[in-house]
Protein backbone atom coordinates (compact mmCIF):
# COMPACT_ATOMS: atom_id res chain seq x y z
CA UNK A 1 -4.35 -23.98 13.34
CA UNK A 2 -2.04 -24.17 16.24
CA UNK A 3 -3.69 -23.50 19.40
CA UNK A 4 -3.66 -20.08 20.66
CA UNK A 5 -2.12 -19.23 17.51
CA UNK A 6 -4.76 -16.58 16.77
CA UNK A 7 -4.59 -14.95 20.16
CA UNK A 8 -1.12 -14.32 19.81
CA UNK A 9 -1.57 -12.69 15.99
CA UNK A 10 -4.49 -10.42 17.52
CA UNK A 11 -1.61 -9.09 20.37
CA UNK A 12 0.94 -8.86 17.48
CA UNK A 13 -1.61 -6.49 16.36
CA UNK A 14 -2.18 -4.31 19.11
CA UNK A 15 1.33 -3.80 19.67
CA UNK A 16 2.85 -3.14 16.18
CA UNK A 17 3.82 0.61 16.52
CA UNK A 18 1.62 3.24 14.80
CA UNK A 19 3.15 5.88 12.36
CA UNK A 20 4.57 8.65 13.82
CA UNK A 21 2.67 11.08 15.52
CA UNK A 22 3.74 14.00 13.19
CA UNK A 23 2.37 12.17 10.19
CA UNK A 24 -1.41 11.80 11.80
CA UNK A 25 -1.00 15.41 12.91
CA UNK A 26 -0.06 16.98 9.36
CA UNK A 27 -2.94 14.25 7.70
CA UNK A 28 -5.29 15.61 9.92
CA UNK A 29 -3.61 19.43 9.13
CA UNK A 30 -4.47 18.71 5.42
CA UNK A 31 -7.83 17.66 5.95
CA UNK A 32 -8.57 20.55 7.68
CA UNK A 33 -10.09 23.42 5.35
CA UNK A 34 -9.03 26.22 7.93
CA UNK A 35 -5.20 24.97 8.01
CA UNK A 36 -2.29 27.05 6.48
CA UNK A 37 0.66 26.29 4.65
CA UNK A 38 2.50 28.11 7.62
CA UNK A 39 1.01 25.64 10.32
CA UNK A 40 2.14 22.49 8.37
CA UNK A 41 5.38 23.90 7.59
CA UNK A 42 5.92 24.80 11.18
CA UNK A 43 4.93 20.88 12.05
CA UNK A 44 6.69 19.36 9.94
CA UNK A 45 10.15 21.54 11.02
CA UNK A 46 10.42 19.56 13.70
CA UNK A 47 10.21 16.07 12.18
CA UNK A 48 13.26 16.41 9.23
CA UNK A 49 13.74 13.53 8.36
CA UNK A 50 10.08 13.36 6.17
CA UNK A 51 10.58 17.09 5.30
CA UNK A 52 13.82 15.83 3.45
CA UNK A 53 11.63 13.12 1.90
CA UNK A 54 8.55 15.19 0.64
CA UNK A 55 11.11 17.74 -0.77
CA UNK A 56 12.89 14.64 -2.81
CA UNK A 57 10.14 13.27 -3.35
CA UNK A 58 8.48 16.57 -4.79
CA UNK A 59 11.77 17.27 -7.23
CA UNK A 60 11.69 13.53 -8.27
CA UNK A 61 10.55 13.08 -12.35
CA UNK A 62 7.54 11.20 -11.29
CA UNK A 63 5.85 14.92 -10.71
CA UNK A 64 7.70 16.75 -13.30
CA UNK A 65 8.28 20.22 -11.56
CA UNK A 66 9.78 23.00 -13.94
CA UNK A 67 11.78 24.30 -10.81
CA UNK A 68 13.40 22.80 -8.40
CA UNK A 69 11.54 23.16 -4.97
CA UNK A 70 13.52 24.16 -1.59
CA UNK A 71 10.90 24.30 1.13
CA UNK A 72 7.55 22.94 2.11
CA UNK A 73 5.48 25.87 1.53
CA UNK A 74 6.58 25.86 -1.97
CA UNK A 75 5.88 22.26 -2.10
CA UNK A 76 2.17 23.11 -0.97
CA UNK A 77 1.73 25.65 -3.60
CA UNK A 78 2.43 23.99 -6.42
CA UNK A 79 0.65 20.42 -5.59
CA UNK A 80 -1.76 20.98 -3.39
CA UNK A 81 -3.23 19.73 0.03
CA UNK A 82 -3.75 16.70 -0.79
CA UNK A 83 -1.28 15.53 -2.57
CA UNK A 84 1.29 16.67 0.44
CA UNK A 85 -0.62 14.15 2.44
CA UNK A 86 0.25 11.09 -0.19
CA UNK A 87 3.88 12.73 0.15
CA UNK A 88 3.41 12.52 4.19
CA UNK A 89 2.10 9.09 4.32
CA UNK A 90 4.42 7.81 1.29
CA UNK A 91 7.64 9.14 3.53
CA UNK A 92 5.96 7.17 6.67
CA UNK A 93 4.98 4.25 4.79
CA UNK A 94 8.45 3.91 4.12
CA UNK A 95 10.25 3.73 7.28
CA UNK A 96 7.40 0.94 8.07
CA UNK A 97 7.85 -1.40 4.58
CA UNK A 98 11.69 -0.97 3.71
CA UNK A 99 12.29 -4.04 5.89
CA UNK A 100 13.23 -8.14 4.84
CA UNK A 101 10.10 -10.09 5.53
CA UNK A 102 10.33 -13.50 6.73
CA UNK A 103 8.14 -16.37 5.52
CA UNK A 104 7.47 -14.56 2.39
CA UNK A 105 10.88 -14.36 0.85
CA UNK A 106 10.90 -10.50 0.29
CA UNK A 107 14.26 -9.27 0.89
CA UNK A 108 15.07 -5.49 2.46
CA UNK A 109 13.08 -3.01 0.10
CA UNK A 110 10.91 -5.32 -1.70
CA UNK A 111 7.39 -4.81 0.14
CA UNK A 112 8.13 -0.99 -0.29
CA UNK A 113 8.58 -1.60 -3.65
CA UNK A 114 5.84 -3.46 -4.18
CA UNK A 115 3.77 -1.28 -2.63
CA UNK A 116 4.41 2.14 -3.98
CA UNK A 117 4.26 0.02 -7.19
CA UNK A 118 0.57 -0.86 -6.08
CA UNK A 119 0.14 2.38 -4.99
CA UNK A 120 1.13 3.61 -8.52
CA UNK A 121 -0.68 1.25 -10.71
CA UNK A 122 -3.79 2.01 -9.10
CA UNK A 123 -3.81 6.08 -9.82
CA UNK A 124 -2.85 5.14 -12.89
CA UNK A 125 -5.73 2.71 -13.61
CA UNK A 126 -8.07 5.41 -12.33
CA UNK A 127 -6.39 8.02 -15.05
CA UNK A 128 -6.77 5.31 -17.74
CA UNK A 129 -10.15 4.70 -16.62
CA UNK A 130 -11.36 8.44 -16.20
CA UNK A 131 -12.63 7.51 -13.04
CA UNK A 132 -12.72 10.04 -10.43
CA UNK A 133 -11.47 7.64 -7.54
CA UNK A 134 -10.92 8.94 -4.08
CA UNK A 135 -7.73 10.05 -2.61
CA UNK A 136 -7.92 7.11 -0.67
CA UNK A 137 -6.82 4.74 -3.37
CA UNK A 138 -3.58 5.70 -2.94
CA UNK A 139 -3.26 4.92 0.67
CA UNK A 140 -5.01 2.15 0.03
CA UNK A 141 -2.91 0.97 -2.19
CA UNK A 142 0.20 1.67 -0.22
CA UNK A 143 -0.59 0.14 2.97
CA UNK A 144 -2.27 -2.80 1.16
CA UNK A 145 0.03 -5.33 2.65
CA UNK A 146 0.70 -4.73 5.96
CA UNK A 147 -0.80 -7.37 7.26
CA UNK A 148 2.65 -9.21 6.00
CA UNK A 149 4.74 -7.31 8.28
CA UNK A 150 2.64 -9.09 11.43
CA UNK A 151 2.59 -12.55 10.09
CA UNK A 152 5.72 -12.96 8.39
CA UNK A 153 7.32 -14.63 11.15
CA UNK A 154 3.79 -16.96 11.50
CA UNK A 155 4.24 -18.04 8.07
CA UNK A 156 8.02 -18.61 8.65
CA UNK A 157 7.02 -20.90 11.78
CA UNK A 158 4.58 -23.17 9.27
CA UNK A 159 5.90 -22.48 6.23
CA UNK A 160 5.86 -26.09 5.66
CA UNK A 161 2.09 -26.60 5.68
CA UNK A 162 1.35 -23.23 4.27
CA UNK A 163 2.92 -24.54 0.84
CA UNK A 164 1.57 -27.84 1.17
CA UNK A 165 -1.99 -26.39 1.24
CA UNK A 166 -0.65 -23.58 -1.88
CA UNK A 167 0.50 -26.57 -3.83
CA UNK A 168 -3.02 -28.23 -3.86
CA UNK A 169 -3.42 -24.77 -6.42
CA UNK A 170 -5.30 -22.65 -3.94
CA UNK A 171 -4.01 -18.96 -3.54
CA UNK A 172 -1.18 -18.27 -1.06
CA UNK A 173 -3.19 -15.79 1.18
CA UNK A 174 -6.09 -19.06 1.05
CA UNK A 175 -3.33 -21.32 2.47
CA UNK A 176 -2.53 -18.78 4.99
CA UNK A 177 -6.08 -18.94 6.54
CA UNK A 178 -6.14 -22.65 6.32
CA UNK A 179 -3.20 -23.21 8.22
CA UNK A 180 -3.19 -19.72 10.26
CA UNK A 181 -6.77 -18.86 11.12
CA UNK A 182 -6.09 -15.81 9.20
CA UNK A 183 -4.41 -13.89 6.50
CA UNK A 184 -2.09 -11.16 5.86
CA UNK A 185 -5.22 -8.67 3.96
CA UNK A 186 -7.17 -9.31 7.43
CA UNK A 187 -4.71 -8.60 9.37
CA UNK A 188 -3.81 -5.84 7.83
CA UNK A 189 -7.41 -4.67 8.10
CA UNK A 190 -7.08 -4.66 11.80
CA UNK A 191 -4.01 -2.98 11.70
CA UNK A 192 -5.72 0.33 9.84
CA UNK A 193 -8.97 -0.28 11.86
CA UNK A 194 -6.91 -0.34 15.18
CA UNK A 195 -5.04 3.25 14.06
CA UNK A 196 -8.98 4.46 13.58
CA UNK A 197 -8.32 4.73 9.94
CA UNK A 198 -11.37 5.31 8.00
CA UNK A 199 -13.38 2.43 7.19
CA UNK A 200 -13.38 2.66 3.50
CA UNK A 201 -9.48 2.12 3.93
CA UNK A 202 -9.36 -0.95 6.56
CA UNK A 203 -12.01 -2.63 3.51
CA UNK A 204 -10.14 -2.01 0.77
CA UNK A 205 -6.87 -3.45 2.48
CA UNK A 206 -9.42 -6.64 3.74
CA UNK A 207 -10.77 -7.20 0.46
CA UNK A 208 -7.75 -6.23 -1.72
CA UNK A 209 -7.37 -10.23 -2.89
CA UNK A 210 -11.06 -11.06 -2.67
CA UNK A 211 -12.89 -7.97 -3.98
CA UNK A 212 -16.26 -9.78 -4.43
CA UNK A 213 -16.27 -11.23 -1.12
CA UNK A 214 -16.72 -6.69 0.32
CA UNK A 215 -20.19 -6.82 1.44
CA UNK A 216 -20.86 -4.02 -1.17
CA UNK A 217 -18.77 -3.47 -4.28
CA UNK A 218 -16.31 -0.51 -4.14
CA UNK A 219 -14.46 1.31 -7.01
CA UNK A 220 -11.65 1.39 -4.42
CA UNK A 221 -11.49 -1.94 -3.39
CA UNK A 222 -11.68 -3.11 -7.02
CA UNK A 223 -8.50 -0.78 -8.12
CA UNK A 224 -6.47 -1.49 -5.47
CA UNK A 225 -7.01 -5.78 -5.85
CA UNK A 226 -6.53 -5.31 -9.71
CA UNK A 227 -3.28 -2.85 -9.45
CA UNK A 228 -1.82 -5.20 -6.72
CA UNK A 229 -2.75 -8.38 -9.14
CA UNK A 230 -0.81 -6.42 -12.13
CA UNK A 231 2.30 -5.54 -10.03
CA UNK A 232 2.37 -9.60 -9.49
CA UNK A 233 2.11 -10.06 -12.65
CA UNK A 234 4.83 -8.68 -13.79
CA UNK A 235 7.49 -9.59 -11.05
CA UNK A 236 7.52 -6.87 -8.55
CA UNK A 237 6.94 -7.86 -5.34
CA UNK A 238 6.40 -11.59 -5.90
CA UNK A 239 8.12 -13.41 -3.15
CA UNK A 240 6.95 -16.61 -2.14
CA UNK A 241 3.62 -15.34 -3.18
CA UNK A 242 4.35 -16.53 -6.40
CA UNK A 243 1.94 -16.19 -9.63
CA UNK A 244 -1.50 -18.00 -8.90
CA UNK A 245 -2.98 -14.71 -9.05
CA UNK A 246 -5.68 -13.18 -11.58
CA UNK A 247 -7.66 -10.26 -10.99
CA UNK A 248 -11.13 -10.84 -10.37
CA UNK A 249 -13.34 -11.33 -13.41
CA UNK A 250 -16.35 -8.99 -11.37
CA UNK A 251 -13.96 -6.89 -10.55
CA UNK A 252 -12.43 -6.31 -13.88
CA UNK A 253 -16.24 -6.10 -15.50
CA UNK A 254 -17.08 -2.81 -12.96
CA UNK A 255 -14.20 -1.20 -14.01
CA UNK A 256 -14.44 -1.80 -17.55
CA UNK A 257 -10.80 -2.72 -17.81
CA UNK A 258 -9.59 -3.52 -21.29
CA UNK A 259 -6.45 -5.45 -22.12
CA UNK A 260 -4.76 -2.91 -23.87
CA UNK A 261 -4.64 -0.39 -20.93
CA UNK A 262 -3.72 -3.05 -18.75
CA UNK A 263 -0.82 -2.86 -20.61
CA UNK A 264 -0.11 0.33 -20.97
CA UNK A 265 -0.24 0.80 -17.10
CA UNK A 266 1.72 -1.80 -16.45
CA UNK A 267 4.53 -0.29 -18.54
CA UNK A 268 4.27 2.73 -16.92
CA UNK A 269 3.80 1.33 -13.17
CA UNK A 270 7.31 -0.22 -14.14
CA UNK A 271 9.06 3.14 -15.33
CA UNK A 272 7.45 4.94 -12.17
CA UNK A 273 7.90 2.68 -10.02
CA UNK A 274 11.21 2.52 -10.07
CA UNK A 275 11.95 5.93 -10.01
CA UNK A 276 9.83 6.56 -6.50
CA UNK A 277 11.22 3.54 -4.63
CA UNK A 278 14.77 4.59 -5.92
CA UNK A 279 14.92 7.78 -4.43
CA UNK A 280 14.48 5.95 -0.82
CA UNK A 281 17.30 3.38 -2.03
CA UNK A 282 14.76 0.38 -2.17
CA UNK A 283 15.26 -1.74 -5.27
């Protein structure tokens, strides 16, 4: 590792720009058992661009709607608090992730893709599972690679030894720390923990490639790492990533995953995949 290297990653951190400050207001609005559909609607009138996106978002396939919906209220209605705040952070997620990423060979869309792909997947799992997962898994799931955004240009800069130490058969995010100090899941760790994110989030974004090295084992952490492993595995998102991936064996054991719904998710994750990131024009 170059020298100073790290110190400069660490201020990359601390600058990267939060989401907007509507989006932590109406989270924190849903949370919030004394809120009203009123006060979130009256928010989020002044930030249109992600009222436009929950409303295409809500009259997309992927939630299958009888009618069509024309304001927010009626969007918190019919699905609830909480799924308004996946719609919130999906429409924020997006403005972050629909970018190229150097060093990693994703062009303009593909992390988004990848990531509500991941984000996907892993309800899915859950459903296929029956277990009751937290709403967390989503976000999770959708902000599992951030740390790529930060680094990108890193790995650009030593791309060279980065796939000298991948092609010795080690994992890419493994030749990352070798040659780096540090990898994109860390990083993107700090990035939650530094937007005081809970804590079961920043671990499940750490851990999301090395589930059993989580000081305890989470149901959270081990959706996200196997849902992010399946999206890999079947070409969305790969980049220069490649496919030296495999979901954990522990992993798969605690969640009692059998190969048959791995399948069947996967199919799906494709179908729904495509229709969520389509509606922002990724893909």
């Amino acid at each position: 590792m170059k020298k100073g290297r790290m110190n400069e990653i660490i201020s990359d951190v601390r600058s990267f720009p939060s989401m907007s400050g509507t989006a932590v207001k109406v989270l924190k609005l849903v949370d919030d058992p004394e809120s009203t559909a009123s006060k979130i609607e009256e928010l989020l009138r002044y930030d249109p661009a992600i009222t436009a996106n929950i409303l295409k978002l809500t009259n997309s396939a992927y939630f299958g709607l009888p009618a069509r919906i024309g304001s927010v209220r009626q969007a918190i209605v019919l699905l609830g608090w909480k799924r308004l705040g996946k719609l919130v952070m999906t429409s924020c997620v997006n403005a972050i992730l629909d970018k190229p990423v150097p060093g990693y060979d994703l062009p303009s869309g593909e992390l988004w893709r990848h990531s509500i792909a991941v984000s996907v997947a892993a309800e899915l799992l859950a459903k296929e599972l029956d277990i009751a997962a937290d709403d967390e898994v989503y976000t999770a799931a959708l902000l599992h690679d951030l740390g790529k955004l930060v680094l990108g240009n890193y790995v650009k800069e030593d791309l060279q030894a980065i796939e000298k130490a991948a092609g010795e058969g080690i994992p890419f995010q493994v030749a990352e720390r070798e040659v780096l100090g540090t990898d994109h899941a860390e990083i993107g760790g700090r990035l939650l923990k530094s937007w005081s994110f809970p804590e079961s989030l920043v671990k499940s974004v750490r851990w999301h490639h090395e589930p059993d090295g989580a000081k305890e084992p989470s149901v959270i952490i081990d959706l996200v790492h196997v849902a992010n492993v399946l999206c890999l595995m079947i070409g969305i998102g790969v980049g220069r990533e490649g496919l030296r991936y495999e979901p954990s064996p522990a992993a798969t054991k605690r969640l009692g995953i059998k190969t048959r719904q791995l399948e069947l998710v996967a199919s799906q994750t494709l179908q729904w995949a495509n229709e969520l990131s389509d509606l922002f024009g990724a893909g």
